[in-house]
Protein backbone atom coordinates (compact mmCIF):
# COMPACT_ATOMS: atom_id res chain seq x y z
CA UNK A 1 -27.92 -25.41 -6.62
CA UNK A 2 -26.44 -21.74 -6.85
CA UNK A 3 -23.16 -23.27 -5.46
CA UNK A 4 -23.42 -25.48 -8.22
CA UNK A 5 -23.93 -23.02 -10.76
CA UNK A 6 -21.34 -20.61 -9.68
CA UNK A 7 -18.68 -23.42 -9.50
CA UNK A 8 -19.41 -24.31 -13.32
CA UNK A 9 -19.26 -20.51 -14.08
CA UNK A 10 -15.67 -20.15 -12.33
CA UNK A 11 -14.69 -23.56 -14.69
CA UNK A 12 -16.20 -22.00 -17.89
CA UNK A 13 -14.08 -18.89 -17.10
CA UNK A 14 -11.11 -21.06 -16.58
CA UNK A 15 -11.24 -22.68 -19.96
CA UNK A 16 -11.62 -19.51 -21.94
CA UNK A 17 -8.73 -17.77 -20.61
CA UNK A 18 -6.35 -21.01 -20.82
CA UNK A 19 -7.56 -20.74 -24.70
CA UNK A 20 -6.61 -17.00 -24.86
CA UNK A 21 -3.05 -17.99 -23.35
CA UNK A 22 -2.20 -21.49 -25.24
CA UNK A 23 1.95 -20.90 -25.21
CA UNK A 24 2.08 -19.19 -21.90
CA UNK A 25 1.90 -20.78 -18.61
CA UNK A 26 -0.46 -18.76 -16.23
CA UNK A 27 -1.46 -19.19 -12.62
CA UNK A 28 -5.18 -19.82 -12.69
CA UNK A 29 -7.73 -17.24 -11.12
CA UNK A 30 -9.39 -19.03 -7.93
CA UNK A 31 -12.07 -18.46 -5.56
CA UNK A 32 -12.87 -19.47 -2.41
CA UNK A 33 -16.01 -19.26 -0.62
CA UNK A 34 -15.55 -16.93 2.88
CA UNK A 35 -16.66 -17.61 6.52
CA UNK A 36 -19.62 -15.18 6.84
CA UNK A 37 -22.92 -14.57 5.50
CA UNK A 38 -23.79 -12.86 1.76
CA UNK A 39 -24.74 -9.36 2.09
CA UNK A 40 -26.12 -7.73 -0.53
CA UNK A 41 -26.36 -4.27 0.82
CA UNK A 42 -22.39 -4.43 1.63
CA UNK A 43 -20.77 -1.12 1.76
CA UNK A 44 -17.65 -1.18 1.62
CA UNK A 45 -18.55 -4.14 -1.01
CA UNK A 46 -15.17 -5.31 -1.45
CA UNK A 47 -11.59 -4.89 -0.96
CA UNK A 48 -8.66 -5.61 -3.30
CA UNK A 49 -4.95 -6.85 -2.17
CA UNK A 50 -1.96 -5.74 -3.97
CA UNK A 51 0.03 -9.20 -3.89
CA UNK A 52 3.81 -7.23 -4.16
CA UNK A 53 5.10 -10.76 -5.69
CA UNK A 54 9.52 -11.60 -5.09
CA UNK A 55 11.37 -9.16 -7.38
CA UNK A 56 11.96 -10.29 -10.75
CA UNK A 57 9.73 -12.83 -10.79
CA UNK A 58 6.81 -11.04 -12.59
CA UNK A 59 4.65 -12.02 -10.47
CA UNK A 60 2.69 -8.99 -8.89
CA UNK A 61 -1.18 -9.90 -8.54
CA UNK A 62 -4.27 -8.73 -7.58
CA UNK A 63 -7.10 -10.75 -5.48
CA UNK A 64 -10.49 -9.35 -4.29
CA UNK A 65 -12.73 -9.81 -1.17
CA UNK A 66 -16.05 -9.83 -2.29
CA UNK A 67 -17.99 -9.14 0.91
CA UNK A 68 -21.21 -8.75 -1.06
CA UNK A 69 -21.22 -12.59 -2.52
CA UNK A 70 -18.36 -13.64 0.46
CA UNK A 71 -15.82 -15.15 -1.86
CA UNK A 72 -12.24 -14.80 -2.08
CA UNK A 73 -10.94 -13.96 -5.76
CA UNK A 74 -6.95 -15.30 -6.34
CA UNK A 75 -5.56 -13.56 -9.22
CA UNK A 76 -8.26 -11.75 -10.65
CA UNK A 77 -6.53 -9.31 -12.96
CA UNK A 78 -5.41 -12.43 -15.22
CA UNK A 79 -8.89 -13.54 -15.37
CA UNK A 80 -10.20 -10.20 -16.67
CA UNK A 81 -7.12 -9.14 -18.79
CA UNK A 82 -6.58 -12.68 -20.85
CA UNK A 83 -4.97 -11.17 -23.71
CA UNK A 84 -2.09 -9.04 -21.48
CA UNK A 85 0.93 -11.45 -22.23
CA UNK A 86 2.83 -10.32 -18.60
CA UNK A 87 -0.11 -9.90 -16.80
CA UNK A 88 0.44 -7.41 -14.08
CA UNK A 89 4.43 -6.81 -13.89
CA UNK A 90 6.99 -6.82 -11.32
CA UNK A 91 6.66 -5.44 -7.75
CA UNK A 92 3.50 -4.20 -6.93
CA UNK A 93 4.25 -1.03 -4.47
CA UNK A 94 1.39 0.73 -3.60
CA UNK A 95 -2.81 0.32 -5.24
CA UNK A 96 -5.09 2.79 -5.01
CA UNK A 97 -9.16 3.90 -6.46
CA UNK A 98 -10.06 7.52 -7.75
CA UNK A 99 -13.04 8.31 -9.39
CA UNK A 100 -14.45 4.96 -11.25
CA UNK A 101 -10.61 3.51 -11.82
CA UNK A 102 -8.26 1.61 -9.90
CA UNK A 103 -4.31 2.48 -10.07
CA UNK A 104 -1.48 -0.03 -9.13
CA UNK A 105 1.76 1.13 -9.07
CA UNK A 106 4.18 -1.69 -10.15
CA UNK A 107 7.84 -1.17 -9.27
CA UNK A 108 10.46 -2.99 -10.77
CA UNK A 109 7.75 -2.83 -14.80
CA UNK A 110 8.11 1.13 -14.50
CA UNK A 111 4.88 1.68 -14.77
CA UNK A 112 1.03 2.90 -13.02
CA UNK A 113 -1.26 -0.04 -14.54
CA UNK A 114 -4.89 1.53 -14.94
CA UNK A 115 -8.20 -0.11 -14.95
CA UNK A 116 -12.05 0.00 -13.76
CA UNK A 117 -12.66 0.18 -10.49
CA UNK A 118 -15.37 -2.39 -10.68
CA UNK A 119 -14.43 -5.02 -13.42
CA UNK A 120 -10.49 -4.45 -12.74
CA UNK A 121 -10.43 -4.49 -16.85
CA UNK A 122 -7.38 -2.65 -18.05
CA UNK A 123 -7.50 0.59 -19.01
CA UNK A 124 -3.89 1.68 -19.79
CA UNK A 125 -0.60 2.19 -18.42
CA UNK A 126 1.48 5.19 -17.20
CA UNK A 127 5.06 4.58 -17.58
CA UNK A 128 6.85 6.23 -14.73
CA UNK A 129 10.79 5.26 -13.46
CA UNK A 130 10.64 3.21 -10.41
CA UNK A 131 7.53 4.54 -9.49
CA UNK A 132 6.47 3.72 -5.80
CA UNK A 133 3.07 5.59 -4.41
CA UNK A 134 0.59 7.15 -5.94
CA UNK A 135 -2.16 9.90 -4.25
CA UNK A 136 -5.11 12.25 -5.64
CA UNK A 137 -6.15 15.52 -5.64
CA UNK A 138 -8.35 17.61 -8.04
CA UNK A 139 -8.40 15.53 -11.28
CA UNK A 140 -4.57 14.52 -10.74
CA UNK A 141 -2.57 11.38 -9.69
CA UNK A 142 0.44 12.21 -7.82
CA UNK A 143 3.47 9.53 -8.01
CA UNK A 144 6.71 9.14 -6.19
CA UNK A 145 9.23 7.56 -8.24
CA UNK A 146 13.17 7.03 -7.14
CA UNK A 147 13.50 7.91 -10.79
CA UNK A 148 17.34 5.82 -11.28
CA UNK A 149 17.85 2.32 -11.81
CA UNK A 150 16.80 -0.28 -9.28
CA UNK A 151 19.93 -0.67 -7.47
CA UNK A 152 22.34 0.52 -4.41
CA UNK A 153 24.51 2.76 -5.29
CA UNK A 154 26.36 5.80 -3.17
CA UNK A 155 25.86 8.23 -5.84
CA UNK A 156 21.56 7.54 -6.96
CA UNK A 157 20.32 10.79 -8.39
CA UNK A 158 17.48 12.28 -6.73
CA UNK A 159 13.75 11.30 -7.24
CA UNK A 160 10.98 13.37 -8.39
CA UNK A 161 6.69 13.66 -8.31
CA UNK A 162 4.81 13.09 -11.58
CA UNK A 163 1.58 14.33 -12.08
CA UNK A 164 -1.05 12.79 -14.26
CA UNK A 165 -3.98 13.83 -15.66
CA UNK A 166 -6.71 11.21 -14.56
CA UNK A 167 -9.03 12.36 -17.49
CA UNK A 168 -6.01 11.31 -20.45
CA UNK A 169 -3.96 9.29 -18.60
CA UNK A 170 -1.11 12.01 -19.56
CA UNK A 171 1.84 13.06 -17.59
CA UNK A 172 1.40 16.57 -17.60
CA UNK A 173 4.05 17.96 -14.73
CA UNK A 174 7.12 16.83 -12.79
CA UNK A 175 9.30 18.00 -9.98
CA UNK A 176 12.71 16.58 -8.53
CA UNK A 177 12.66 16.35 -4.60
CA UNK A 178 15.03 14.10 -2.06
CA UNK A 179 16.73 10.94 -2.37
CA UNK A 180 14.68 8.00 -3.57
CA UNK A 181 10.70 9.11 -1.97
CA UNK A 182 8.48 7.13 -0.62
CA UNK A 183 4.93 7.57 0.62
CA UNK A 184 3.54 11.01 -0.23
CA UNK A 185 0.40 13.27 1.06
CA UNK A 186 -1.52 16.20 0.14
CA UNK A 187 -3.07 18.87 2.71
CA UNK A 188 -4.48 21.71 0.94
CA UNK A 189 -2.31 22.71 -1.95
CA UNK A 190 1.04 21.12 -1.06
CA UNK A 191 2.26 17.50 -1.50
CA UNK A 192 4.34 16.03 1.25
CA UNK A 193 7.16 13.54 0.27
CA UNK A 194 8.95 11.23 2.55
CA UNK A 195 12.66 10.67 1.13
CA UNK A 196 14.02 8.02 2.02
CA UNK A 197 18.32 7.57 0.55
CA UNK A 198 17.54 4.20 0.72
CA UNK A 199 19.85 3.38 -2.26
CA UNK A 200 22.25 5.68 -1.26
CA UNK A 201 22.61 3.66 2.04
CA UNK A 202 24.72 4.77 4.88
CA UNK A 203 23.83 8.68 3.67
CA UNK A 204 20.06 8.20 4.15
CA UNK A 205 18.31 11.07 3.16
CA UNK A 206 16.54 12.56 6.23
CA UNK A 207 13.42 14.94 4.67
CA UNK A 208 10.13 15.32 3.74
CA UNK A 209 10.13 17.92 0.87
CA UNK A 210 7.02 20.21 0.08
CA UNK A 211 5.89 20.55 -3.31
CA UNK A 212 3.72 23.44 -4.65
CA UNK A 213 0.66 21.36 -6.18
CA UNK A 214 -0.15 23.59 -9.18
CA UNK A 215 3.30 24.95 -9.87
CA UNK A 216 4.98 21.69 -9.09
CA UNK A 217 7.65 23.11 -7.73
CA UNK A 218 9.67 21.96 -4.38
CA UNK A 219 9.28 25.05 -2.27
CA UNK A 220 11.19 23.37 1.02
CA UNK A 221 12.85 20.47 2.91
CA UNK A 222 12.22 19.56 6.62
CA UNK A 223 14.61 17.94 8.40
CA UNK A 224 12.56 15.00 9.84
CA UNK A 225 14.70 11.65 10.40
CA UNK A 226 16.58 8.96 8.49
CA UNK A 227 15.17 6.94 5.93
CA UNK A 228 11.63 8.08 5.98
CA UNK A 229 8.84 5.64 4.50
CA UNK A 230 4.95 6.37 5.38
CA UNK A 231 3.68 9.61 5.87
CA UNK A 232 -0.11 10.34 6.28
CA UNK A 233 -2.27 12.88 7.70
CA UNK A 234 -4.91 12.58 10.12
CA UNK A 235 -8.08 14.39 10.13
CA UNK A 236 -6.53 17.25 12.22
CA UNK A 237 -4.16 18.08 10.11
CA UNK A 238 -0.98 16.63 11.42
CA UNK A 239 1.26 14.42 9.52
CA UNK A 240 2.87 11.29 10.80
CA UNK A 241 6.00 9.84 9.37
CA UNK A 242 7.68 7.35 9.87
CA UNK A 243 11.81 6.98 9.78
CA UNK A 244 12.95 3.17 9.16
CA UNK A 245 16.13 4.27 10.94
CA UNK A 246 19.21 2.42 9.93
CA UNK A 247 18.34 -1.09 10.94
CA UNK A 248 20.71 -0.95 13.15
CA UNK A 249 22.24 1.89 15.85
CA UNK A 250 18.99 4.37 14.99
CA UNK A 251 15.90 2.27 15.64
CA UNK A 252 12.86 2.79 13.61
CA UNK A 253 10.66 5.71 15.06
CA UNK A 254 7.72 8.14 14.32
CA UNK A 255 7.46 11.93 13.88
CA UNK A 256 4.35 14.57 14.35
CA UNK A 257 4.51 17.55 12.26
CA UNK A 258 2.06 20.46 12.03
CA UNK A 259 1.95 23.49 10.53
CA UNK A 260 3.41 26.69 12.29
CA UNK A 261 0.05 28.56 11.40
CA UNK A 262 -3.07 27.85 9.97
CA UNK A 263 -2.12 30.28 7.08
CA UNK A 264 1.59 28.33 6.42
CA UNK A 265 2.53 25.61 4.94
CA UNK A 266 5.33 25.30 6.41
CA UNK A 267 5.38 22.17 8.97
CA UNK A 268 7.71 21.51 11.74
CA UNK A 269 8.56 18.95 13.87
CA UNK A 270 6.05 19.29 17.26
CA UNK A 271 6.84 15.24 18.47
CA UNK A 272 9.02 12.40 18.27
CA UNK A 273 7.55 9.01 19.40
CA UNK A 274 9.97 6.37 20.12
CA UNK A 275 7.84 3.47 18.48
CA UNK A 276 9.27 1.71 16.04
CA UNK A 277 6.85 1.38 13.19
CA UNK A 278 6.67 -0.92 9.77
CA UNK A 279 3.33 0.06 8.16
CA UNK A 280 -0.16 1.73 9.47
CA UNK A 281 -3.29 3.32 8.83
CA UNK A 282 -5.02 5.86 10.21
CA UNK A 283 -8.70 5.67 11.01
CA UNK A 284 -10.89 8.53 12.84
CA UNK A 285 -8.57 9.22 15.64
CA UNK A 286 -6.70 6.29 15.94
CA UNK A 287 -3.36 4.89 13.81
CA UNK A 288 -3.13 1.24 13.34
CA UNK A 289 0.36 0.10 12.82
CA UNK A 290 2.29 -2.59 13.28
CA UNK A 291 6.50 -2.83 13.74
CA UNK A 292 8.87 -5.47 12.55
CA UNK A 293 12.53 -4.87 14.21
CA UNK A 294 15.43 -7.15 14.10
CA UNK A 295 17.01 -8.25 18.07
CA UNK A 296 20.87 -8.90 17.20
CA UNK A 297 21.17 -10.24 20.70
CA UNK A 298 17.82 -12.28 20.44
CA UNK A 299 18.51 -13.08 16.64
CA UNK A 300 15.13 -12.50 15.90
CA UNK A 301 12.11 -10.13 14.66
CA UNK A 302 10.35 -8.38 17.37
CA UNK A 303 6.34 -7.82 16.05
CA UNK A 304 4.20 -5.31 18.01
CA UNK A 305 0.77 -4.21 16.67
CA UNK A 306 -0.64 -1.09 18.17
CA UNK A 307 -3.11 1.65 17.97
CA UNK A 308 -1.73 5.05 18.86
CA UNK A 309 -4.58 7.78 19.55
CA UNK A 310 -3.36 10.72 16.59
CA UNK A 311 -5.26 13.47 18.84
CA UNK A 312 -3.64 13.00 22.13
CA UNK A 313 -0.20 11.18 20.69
CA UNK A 314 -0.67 8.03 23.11
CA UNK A 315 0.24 4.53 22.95
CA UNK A 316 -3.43 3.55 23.57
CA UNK A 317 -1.93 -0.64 23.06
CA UNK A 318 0.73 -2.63 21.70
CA UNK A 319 -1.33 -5.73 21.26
CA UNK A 320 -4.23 -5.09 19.50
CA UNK A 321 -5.10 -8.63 18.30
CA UNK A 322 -6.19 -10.15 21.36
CA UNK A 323 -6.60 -13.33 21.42
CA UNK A 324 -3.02 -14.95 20.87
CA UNK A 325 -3.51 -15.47 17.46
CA UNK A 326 -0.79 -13.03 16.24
CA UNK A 327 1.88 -15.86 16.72
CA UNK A 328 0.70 -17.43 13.76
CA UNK A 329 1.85 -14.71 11.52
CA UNK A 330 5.55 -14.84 10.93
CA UNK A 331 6.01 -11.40 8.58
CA UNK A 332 3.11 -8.87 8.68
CA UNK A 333 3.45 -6.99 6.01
CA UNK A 334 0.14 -4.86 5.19
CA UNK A 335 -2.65 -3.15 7.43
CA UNK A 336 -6.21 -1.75 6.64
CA UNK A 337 -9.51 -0.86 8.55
CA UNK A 338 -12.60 -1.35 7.18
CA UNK A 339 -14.59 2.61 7.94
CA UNK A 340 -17.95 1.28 8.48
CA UNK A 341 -17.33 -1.95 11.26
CA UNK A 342 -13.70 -1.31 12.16
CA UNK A 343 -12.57 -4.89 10.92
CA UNK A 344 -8.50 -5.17 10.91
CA UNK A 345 -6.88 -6.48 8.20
CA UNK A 346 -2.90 -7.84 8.56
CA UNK A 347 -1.14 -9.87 5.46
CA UNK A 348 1.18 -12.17 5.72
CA UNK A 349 4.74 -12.77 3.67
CA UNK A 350 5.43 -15.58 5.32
CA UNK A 351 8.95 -16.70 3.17
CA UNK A 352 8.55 -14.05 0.87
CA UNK A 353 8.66 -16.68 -2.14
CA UNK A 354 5.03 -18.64 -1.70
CA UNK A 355 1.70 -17.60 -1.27
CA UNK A 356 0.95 -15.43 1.96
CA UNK A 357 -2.31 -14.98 4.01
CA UNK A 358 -5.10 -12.16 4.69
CA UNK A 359 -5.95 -12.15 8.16
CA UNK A 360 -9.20 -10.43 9.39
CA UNK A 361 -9.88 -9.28 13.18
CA UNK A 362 -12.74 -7.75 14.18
CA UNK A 363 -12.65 -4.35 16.24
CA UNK A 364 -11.53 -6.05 19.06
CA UNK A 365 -8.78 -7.90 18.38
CA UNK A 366 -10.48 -11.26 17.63
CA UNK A 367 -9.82 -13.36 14.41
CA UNK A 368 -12.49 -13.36 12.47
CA UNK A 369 -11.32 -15.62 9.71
CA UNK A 370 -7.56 -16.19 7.35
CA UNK A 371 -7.05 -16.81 3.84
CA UNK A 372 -4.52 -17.74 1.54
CA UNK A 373 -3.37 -15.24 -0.43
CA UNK A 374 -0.92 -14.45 -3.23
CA UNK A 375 2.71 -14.13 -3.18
CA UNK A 376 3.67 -11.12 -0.70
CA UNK A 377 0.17 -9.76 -0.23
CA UNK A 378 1.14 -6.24 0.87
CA UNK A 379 -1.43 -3.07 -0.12
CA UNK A 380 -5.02 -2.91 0.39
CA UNK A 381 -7.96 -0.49 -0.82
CA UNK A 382 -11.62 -0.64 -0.36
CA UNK A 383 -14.19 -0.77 -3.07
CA UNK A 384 -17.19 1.26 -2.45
CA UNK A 385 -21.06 1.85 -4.55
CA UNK A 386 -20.75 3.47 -7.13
């Protein structure tokens, strides 16, 4: 009978947003029930996917695990927005939850679309150029944004940090740094940038610049490695970063840097580990990541996925789903952990231009259960209790 009920609610739902939208033609919000067992005390109680969606197709989306209720939620901003006309935007790049709100940073639409955390009912919008990743720290946001038009070009101007005031929604601060950054990270009161020169391709940019937090001001450059993407910091206080290399001759590797004294912030370069690496995520004292690398000579994408252990720098496995089950993936393309039971999480892109998959392993490397997602599912965050 509840199953009843709830399908006639979803149905109801339906109906009222079609009648919000009558000359636009909008993918319907879907869900699916899940493979496991309601939990009501569920903490984590859900997670949200980031669906990137093809470039300039408008069609960047956001879905929810409910582990509470165990239903899968397709599309779920358009349900709860029905009277934003472009829904989300283009390019979804990075999504993340501060406080009681939830932040996606949407590429190719300029903008940081804001809304709450729990009802994923828009807020408002910060417009930012080419924004790409957004972090927190003291009442701030923190975005990366290549700043220039979307394009390749030898000559791309350098990108910059905005910060925003998560109280007004306000941009009240910015500072230039390298060639178009990527993935940023605060220790203490310095941001981290990883530039990347990807539009300035073959004159990669090859530094992670260091921004004063309250001055916002760049106060240095390391020299770290070609075309740098993720950078993160584990609970000792290193930083990982990874280089995407040049696709070609200079493979895709990571980098360790720490600071020279616990009074500096200055870092510096203490390890390079030859392991190529595409995404990751660091939980407790081990990194999740996984590596996509072209083989010219095999014509095809070598896929590892592999914990490294961040306190002792080792390749602990380069396998760590189990069970064979990895070969039905053919583009990985996001990672999480869930903190409390250690479930894995790897999407999907499949051909990049039709709905992906969410796969879910447990600790030890065996599928739990799969589910279609939306197009490009990429970035994932955790919803806690209030």
């Amino acid at each position: 009978m509840k199953k009843v009920l709830f399908y006639i609610l979803i149905i109801a739902i339906l109906y009222s947003i079609a009648a919000c939208r009558q000359d636009e033609l909008v993918v319907p919000t879907e869900y699916e029930i899940l493979p496991f067992d309601i939990d009501p005390d569920a903490d984590p109680i859900g997670m949200y996917i980031l669906n990137e969606g093809n470039m300039g197709s408008n069609k960047a989306s956001i879905d929810f695990v409910d582990f509470k209720n165990a239903y899968y939620v397709r599309n779920m901003y358009a349900e709860r927005n029905p009277t934003v006309i472009k829904e989300l935007g283009d390019v979804g790049n990075d999504i993340q939850i501060y406080g009681n709100k939830i932040y996606a940073v949407i590429n190719c639409s300029h903008k940081v679309e804001v809304m709450d955390a729990h009802s994923l009912i828009r807020i408002g919008q910060i417009d930012i150029p080419n924004c790409r990743y957004i972090k927190f720290a003291k009442g701030n946001a923190y975005v990366s944004a290549y700043v220039g038009p979307v394009a390749i070009d030898p000559d791309a101007q350098l990108g910059a940090v905005y910060r925003v005031d998560t109280a007004s929604l306000m941009i009240t601060g910015k500072c230039t740094v390298g060639y178009q950054p990527d993935e940023l990270e605060i220790v203490g009161e310095y941001i981290y940038i990883a530039n990347s020169g990807g539009y300035r391709v073959p004159k990669y940019d090859y530094t992670v610049s260091v921004v004063e937090m309250y001055g916002m001001t760049q106060v240095e450059k390391i020299p770290v490695g070609i075309n740098l993407h993720r950078i993160e910091a584990d609970k000792y206080g290193k930083l990982w970063v990874t280089s995407r290399g040049n696709y070609g001759s200079v493979r895709s590797k990571m980098f360790v840097l720490e600071r020279e004294n616990k009074f500096s912030h200055k870092m510096v370069v203490t390890d390079t580990l030859d392991i190529p690496c595409s995404e990751m995520c660091i939980q407790g004292d081990s990194l999740y990541f996984y590596s996509v690398e072209w083989n010219n000579q095999e014509e095809r994408n070598n896929i590892t996925y592999g914990i490294i252990n961040v306190r002792t720098r080792e390749l602990i496995t380069d396998h760590f789903i189990t069970d064979g089950t990895e070969k039905n993936i053919e583009i990985p393309y996001g990672i999480n952990v869930n903190p409390v039971n250690g479930d894995i999480y790897v999407t999907d892109a499949k051909n990049y231009v039709s709905s992906g998959a969410l796969h879910c392993y447990s600790s030890e490397g065996k599928k739990k259960w799969s589910i279609r997602a939306g197009d490009i599912p990429a970035h994932m965050v955790f919803l806690f209790k209030k």
